[in-house]
N, C-alpha and C. Protein backbone atom coordinates (compact mmCIF):
# COMPACT_ATOMS: atom_id res chain seq x y z
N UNK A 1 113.01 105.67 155.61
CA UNK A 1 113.68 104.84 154.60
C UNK A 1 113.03 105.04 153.24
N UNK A 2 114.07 104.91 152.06
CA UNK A 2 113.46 105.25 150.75
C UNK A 2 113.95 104.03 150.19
N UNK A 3 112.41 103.54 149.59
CA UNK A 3 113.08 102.12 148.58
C UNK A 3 112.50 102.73 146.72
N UNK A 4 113.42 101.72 146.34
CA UNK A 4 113.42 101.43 145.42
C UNK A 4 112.95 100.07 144.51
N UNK A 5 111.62 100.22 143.90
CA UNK A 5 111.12 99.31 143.53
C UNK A 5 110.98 99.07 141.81
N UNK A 6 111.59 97.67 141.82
CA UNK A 6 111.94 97.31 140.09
C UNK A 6 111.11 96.07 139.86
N UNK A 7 110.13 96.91 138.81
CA UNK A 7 108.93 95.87 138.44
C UNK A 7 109.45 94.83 137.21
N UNK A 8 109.62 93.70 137.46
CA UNK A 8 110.23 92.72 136.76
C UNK A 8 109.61 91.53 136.67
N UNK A 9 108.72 91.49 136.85
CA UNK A 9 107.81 90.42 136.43
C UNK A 9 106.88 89.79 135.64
N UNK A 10 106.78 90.62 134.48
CA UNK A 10 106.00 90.02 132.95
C UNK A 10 106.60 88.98 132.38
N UNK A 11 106.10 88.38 131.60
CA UNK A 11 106.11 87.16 130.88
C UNK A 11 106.41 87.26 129.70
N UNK A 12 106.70 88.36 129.13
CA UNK A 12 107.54 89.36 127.91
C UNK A 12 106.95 88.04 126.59
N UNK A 13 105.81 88.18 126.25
CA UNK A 13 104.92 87.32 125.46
C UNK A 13 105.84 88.02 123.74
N UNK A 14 105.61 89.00 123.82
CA UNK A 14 106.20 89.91 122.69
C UNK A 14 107.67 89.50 122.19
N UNK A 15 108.22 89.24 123.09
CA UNK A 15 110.07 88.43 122.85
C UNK A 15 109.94 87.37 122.43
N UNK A 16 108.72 86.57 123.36
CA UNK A 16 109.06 85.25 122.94
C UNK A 16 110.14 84.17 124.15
N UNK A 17 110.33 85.07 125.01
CA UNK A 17 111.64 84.23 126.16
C UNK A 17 111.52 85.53 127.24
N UNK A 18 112.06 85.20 128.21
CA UNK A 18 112.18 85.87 129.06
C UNK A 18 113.39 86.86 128.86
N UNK A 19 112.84 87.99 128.52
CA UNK A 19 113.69 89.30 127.83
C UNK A 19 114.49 89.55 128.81
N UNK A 20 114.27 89.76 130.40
CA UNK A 20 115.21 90.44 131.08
C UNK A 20 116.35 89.99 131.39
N UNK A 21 116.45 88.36 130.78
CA UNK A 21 117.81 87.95 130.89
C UNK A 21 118.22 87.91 129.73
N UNK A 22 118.07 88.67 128.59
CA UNK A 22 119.48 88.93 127.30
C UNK A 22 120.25 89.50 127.95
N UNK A 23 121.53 89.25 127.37
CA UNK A 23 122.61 90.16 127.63
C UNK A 23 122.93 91.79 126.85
N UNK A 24 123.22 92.17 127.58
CA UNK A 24 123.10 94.05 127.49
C UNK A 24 124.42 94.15 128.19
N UNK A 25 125.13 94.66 127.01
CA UNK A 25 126.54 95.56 127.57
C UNK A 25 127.21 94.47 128.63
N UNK A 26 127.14 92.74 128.46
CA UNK A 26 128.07 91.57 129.17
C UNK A 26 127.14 91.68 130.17
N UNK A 27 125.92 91.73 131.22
CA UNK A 27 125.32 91.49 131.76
C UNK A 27 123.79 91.33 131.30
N UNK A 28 122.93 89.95 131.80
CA UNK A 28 121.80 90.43 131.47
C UNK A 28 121.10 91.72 132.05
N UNK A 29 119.95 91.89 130.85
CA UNK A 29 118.89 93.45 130.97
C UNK A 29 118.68 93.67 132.48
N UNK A 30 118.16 92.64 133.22
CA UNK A 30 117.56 93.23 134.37
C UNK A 30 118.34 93.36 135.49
N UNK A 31 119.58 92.67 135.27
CA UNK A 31 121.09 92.89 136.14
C UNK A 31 121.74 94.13 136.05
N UNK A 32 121.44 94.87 134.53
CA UNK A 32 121.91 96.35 134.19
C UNK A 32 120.77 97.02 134.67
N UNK A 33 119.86 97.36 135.14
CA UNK A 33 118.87 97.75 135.92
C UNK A 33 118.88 98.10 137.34
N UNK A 34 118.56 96.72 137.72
CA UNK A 34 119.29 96.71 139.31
C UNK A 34 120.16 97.36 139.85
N UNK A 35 121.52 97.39 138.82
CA UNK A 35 122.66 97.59 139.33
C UNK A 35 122.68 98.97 139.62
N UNK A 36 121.64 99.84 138.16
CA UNK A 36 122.26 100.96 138.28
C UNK A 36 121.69 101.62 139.36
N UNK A 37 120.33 101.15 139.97
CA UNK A 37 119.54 101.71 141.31
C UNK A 37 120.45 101.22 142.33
N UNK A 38 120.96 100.04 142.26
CA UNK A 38 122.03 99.98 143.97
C UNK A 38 123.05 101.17 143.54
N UNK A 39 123.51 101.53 142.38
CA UNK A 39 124.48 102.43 142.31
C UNK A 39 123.99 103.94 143.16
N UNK A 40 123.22 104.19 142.97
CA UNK A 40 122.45 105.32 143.75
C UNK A 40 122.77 105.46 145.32
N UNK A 41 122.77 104.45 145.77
CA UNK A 41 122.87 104.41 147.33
C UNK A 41 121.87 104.47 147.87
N UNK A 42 120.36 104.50 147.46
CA UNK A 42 119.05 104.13 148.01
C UNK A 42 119.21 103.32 149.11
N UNK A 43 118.53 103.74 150.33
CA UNK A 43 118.33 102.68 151.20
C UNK A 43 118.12 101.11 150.75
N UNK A 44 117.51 100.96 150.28
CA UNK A 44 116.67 99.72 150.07
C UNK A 44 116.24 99.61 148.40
N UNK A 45 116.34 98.33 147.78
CA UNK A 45 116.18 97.92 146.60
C UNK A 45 114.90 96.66 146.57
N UNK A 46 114.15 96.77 146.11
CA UNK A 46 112.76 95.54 146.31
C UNK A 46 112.59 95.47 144.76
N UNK A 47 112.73 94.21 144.48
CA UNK A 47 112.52 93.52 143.05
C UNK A 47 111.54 92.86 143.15
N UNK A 48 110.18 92.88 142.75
CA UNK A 48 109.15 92.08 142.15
C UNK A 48 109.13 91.05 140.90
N UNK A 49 109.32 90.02 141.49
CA UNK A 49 109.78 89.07 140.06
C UNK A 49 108.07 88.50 139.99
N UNK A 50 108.14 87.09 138.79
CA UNK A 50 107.46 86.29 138.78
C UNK A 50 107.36 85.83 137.74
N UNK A 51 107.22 85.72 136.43
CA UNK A 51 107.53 84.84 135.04
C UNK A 51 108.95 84.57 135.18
N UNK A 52 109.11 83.00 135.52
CA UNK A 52 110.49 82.91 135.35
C UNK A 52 111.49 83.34 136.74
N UNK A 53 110.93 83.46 137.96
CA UNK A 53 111.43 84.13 138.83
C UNK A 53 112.94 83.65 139.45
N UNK A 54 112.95 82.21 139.29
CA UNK A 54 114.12 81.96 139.97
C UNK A 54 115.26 82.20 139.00
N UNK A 55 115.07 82.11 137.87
CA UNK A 55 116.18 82.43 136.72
C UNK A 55 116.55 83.93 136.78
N UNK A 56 115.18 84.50 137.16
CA UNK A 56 115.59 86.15 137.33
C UNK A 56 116.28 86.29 138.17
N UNK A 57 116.30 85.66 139.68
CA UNK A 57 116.89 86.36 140.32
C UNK A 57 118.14 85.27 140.64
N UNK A 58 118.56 84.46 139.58
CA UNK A 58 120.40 84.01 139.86
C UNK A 58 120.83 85.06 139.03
N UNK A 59 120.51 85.61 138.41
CA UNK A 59 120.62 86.47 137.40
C UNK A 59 121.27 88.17 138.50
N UNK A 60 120.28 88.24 139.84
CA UNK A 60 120.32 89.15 140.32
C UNK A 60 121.29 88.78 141.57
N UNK A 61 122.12 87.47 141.68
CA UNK A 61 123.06 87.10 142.68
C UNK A 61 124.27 88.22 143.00
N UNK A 62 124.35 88.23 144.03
CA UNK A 62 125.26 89.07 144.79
C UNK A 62 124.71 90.47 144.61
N UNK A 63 124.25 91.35 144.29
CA UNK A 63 123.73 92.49 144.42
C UNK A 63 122.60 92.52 145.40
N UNK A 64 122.87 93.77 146.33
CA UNK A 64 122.23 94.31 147.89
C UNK A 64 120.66 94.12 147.29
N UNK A 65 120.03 93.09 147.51
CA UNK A 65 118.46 93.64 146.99
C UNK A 65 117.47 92.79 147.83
N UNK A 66 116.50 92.97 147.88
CA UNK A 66 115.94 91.81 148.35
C UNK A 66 114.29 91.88 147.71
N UNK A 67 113.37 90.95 147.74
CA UNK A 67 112.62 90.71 146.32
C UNK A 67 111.26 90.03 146.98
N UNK A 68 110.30 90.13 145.74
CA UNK A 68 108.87 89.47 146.65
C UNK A 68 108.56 88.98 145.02
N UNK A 69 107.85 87.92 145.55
CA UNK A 69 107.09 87.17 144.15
C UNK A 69 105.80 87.10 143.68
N UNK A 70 105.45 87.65 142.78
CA UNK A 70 104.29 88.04 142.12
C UNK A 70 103.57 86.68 141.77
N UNK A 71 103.14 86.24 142.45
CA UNK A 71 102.46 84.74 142.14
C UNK A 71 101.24 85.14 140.83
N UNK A 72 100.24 86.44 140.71
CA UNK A 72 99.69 86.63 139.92
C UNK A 72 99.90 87.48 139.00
N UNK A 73 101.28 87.42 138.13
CA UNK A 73 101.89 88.67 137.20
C UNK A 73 101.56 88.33 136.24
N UNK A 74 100.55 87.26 135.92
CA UNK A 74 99.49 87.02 134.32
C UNK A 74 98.20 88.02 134.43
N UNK A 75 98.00 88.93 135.66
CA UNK A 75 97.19 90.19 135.87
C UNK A 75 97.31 91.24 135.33
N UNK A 76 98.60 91.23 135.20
CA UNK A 76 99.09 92.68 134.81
C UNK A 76 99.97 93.53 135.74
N UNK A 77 100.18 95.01 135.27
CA UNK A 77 101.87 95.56 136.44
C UNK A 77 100.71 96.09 137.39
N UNK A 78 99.82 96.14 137.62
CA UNK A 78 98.68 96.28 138.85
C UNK A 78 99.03 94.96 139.95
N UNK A 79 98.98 94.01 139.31
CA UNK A 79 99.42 93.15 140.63
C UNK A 79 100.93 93.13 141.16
N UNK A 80 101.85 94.00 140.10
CA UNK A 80 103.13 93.99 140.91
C UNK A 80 103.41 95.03 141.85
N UNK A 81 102.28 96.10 141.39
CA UNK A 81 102.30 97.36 142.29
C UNK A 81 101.51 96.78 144.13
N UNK A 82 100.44 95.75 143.34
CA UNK A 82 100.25 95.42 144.83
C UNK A 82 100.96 94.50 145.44
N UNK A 83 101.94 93.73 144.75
CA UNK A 83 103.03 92.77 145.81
C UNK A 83 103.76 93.86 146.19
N UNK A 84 104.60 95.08 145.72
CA UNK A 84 105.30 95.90 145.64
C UNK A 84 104.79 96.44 147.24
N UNK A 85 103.97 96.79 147.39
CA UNK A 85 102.92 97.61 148.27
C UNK A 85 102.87 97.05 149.43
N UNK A 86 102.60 95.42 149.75
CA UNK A 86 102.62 95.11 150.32
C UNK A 86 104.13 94.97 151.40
N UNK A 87 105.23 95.00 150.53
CA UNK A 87 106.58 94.83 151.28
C UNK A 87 107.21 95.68 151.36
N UNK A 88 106.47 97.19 151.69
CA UNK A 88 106.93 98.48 151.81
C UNK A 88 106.93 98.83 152.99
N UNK A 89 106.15 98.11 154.04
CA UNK A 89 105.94 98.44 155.18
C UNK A 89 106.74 99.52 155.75
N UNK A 90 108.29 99.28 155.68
CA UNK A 90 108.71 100.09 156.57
C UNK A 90 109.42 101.79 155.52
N UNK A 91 108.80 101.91 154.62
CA UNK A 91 109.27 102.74 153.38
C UNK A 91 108.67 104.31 153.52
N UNK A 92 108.93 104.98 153.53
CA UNK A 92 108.65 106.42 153.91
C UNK A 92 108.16 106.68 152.17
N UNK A 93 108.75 106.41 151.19
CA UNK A 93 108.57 106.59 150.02
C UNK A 93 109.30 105.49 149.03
N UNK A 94 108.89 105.17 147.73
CA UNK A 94 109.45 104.36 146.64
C UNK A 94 109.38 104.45 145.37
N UNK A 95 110.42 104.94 144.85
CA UNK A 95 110.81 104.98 143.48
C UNK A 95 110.53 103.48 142.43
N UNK A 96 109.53 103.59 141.77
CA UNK A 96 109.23 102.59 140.83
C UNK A 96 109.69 102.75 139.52
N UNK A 97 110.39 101.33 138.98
CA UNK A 97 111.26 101.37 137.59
C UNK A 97 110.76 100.47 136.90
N UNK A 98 111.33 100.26 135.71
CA UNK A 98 110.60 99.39 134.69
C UNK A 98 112.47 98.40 134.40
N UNK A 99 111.86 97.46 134.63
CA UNK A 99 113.29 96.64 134.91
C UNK A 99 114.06 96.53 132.82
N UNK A 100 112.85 96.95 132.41
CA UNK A 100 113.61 96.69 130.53
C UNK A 100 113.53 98.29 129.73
N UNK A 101 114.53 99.47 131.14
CA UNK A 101 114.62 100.39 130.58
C UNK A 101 116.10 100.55 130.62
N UNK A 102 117.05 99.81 129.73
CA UNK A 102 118.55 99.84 130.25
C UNK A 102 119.14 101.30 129.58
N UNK A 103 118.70 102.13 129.22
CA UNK A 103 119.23 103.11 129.04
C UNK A 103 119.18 104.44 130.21
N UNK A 104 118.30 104.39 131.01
CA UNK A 104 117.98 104.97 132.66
C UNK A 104 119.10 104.49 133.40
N UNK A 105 119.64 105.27 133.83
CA UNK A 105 121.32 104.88 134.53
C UNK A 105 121.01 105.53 135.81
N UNK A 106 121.69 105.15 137.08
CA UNK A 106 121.84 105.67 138.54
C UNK A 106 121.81 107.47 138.27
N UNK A 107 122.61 108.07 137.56
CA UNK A 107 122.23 109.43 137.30
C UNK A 107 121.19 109.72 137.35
N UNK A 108 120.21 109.04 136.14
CA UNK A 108 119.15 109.86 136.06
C UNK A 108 118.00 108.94 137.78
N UNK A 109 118.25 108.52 138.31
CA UNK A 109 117.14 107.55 139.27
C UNK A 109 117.60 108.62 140.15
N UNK A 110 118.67 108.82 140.29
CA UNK A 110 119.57 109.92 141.37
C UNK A 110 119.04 111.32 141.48
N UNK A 111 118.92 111.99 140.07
CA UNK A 111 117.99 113.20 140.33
C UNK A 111 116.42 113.04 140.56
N UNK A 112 115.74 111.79 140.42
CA UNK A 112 114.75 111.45 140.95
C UNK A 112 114.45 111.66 142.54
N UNK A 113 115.47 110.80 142.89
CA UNK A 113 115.73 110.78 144.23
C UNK A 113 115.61 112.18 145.52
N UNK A 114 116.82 113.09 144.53
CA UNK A 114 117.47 114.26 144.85
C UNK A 114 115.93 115.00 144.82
N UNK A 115 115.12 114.94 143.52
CA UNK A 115 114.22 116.18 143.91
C UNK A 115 113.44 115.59 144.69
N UNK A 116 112.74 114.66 144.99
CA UNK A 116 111.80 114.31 146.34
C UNK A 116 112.81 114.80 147.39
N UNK A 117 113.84 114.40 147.42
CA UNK A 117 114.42 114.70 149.34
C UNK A 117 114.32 116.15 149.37
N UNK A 118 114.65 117.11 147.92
CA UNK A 118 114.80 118.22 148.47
C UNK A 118 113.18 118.78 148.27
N UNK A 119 112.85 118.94 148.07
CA UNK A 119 110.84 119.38 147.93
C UNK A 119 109.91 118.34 148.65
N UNK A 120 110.04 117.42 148.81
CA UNK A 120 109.32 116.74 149.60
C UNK A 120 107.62 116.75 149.04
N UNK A 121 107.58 116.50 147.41
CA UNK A 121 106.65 116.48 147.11
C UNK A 121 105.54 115.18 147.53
N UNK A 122 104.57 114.81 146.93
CA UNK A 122 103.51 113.60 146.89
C UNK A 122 104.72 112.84 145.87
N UNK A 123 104.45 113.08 144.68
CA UNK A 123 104.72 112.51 143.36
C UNK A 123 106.39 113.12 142.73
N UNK A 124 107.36 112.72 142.54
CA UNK A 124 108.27 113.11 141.26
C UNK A 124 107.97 112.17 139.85
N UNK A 125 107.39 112.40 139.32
CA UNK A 125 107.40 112.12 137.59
C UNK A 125 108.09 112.45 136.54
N UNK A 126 108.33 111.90 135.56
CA UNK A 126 109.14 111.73 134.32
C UNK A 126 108.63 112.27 133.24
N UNK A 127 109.44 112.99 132.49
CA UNK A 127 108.57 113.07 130.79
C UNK A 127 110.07 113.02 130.20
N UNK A 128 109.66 111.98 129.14
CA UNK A 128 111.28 112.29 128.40
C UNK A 128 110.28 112.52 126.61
N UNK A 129 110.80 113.96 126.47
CA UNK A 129 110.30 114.83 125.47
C UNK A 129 108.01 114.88 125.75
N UNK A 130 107.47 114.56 124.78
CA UNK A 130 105.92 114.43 125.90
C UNK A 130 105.67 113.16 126.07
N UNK A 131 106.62 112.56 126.32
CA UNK A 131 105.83 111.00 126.89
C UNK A 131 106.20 111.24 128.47
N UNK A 132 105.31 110.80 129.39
CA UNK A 132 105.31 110.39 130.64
C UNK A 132 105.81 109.24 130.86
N UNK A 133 106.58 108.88 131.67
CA UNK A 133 107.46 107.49 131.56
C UNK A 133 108.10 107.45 133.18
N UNK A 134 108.00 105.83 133.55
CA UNK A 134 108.87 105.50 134.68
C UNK A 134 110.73 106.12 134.79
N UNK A 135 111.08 106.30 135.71
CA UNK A 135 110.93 106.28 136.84
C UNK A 135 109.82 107.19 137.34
N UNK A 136 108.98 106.85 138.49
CA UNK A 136 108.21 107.87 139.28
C UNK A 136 108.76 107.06 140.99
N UNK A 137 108.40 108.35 141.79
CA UNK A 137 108.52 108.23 142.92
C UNK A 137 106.94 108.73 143.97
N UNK A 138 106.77 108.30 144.87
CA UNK A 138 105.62 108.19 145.25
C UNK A 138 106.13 108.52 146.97
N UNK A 139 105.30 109.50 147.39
CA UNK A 139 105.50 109.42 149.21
C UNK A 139 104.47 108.09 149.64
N UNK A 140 104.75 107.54 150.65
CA UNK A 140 103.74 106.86 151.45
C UNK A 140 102.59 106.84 151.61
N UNK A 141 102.04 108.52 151.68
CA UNK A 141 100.53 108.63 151.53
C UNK A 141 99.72 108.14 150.27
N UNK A 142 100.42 107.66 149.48
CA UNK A 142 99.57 107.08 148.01
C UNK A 142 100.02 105.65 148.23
N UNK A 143 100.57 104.88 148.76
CA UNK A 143 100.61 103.40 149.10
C UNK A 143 99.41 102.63 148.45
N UNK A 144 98.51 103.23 149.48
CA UNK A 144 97.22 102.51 149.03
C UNK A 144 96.32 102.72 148.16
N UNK A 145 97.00 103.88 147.25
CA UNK A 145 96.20 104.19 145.91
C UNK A 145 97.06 103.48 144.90
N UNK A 146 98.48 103.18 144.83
CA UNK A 146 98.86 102.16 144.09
C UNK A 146 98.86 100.44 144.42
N UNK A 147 97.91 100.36 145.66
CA UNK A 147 97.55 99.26 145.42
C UNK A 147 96.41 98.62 145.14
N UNK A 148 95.72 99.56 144.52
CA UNK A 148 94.30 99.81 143.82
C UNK A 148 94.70 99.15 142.49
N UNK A 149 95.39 99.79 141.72
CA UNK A 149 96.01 99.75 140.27
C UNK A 149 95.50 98.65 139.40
N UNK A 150 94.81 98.63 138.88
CA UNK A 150 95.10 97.37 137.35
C UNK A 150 95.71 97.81 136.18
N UNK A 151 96.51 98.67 136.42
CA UNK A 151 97.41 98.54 135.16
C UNK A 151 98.82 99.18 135.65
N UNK A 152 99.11 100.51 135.08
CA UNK A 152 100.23 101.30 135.25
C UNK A 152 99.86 102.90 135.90
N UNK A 153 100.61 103.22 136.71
CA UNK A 153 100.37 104.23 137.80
C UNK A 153 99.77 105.54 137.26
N UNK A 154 99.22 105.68 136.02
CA UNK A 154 98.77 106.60 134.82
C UNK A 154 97.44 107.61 135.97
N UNK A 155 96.67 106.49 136.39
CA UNK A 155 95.41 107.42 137.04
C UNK A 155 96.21 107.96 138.50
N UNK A 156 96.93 107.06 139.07
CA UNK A 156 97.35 108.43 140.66
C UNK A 156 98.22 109.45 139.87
N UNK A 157 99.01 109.30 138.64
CA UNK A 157 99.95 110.72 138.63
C UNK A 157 98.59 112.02 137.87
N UNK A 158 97.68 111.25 137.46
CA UNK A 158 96.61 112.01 137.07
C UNK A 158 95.75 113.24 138.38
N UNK A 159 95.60 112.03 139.11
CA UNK A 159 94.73 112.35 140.43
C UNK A 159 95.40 113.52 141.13
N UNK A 160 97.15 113.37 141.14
CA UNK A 160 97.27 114.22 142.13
C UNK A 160 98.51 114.65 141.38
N UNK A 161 98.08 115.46 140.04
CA UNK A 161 99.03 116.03 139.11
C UNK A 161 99.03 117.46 139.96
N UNK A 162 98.43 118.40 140.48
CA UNK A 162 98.90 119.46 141.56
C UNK A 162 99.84 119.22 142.61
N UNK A 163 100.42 117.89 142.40
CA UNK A 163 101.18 117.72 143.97
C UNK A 163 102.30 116.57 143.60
N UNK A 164 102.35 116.91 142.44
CA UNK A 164 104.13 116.04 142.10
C UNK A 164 105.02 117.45 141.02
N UNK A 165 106.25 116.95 140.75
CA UNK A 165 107.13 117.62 140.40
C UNK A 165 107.36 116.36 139.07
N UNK A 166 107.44 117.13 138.24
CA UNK A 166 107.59 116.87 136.73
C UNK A 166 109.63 116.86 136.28
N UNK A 167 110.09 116.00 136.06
CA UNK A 167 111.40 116.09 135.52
C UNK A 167 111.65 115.78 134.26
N UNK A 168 112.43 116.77 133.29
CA UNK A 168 112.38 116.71 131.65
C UNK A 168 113.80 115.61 131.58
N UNK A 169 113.53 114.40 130.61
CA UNK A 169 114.59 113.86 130.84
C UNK A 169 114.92 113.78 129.41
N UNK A 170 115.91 113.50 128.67
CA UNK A 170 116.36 113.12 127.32
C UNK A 170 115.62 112.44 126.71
N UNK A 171 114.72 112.66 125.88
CA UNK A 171 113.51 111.35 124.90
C UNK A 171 114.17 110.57 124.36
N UNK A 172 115.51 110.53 124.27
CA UNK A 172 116.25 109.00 123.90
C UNK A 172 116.47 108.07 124.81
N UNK A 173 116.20 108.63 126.37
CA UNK A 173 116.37 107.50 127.05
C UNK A 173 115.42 106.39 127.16
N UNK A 174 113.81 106.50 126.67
CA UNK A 174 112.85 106.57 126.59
C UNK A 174 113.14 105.35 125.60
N UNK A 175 113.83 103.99 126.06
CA UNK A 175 113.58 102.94 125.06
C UNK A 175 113.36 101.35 125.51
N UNK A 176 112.39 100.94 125.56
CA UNK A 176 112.45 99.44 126.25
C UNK A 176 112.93 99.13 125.34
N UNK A 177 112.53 97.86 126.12
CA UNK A 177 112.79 96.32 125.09
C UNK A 177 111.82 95.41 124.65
N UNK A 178 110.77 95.46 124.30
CA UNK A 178 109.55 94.39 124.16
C UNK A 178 109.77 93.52 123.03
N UNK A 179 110.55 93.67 122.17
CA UNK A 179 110.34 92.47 120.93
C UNK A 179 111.77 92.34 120.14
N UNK A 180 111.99 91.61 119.52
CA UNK A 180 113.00 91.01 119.18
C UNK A 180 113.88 92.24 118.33
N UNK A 181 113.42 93.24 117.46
CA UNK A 181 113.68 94.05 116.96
C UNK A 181 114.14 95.70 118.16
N UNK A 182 113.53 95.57 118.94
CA UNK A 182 113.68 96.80 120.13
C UNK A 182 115.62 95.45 120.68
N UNK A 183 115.48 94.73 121.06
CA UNK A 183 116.40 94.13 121.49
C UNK A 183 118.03 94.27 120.38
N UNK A 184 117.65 94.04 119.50
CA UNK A 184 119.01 94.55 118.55
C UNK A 184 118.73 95.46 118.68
N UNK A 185 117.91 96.95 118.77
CA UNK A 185 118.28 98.21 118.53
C UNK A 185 119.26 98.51 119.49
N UNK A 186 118.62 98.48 120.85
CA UNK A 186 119.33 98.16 121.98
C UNK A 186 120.54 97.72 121.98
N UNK A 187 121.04 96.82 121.75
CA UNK A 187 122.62 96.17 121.40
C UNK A 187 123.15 97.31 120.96
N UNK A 188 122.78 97.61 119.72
CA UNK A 188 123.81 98.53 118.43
C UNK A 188 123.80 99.55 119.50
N UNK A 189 122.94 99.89 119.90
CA UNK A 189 123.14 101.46 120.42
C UNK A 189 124.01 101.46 121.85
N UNK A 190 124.02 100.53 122.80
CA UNK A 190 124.84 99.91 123.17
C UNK A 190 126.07 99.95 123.16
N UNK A 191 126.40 99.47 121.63
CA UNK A 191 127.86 99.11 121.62
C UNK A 191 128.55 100.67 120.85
N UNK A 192 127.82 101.67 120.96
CA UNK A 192 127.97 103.12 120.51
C UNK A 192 128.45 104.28 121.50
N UNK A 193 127.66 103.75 122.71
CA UNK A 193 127.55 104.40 124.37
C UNK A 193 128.39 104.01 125.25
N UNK A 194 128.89 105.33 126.10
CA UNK A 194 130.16 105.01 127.03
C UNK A 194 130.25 104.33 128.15
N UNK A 195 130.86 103.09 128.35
CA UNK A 195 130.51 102.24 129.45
C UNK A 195 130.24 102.99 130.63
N UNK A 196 129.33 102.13 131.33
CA UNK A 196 128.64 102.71 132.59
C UNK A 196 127.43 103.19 132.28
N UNK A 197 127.40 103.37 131.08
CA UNK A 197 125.74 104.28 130.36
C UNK A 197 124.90 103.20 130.36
């Protein structure tokens, strides 16, 4: 089984409110997220909430997912990698996302997907232009090196950069949302892009 794991649990201090529920393209941010990884057809979808969790996830009603709660996500995305970790049990491998990247669509999570099944590497990693950036995918045998983590998965794609596969993705996709100004950019650009994007 291959899951899919969407780290959604910061306290988005920088917004000022809990960012992943603005609305983006008539759904909130982290509902356009979700959606586009169930669009994939991934076995399995695991959402890590916790600032705000129950609002996040009416937010995430009726979509195939099922979710674990980060009781300590004032730690940092190290403790969501280890709630994450913990409810993988039955996961052969898991694709980790950043729930306030709404421009990453099922396409691009899809060729993620596609090159682990077909190479069967350790690691598939991201660069959109030279930034390194989520999505990454991880086999099983690193489980317990991302549940080491206090921060972001930076030192395992380091550790075992001989044994992942690198994917060049568009450096425009390459846009959160952290502050009130990233959030209108987002909109405009948005309302520019062809639905479903």
């Amino acid at each position: 089984m291959v899951s899919a794991v969407v780290l959604a649990a910061g306290a988005s201090t920088r917004m000022g409110d809990q960012k992943l529920l603005l609305p983006l393209g008539g759904e909130p941010m982290v509902r356009r997220t979700v959606r586009q990884l169930c669009d994939t057809g991934i076995d399995d979808v695991l959402v890590v909430v916790g600032h705000a969790h129950q609002r996040v996830l009416e937010a995430l009603d009726g979509l195939s997912i099922r979710h674990a709660i980060n009781e300590k996500y004032q730690e940092g995305m190290g403790s969501s990698f280890r709630t994450a970790i913990e409810h993988l049990g039955a996961s052969d491998a898991a694709l980790f996302a950043l729930a306030d990247q709404p421009f990453v669509t099922a396409n691009e999570y899809r060729l993620v997907l596609d090159a682990f099944r077909r190479h069967a590497p350790a690691i598939v990693s991201v660069r959109y232009g030279d930034v390194t950036a989520p999505p990454h995918m991880f086999g099983k045998e690193l489980f317990p090196e991302l549940a080491q983590l206090q921060h972001g998965a930076r030192p395992v794609l380091e550790r075992h950069s001989d044994r992942r596969i690198v994917l060049q993705f568009p450096a425009e996709l390459l846009q959160d949302v952290d502050t009130p100004e990233d959030y209108e950019a987002a909109r405009t650009r948005l309302s520019t892009v062809s639905p479903g994007r």
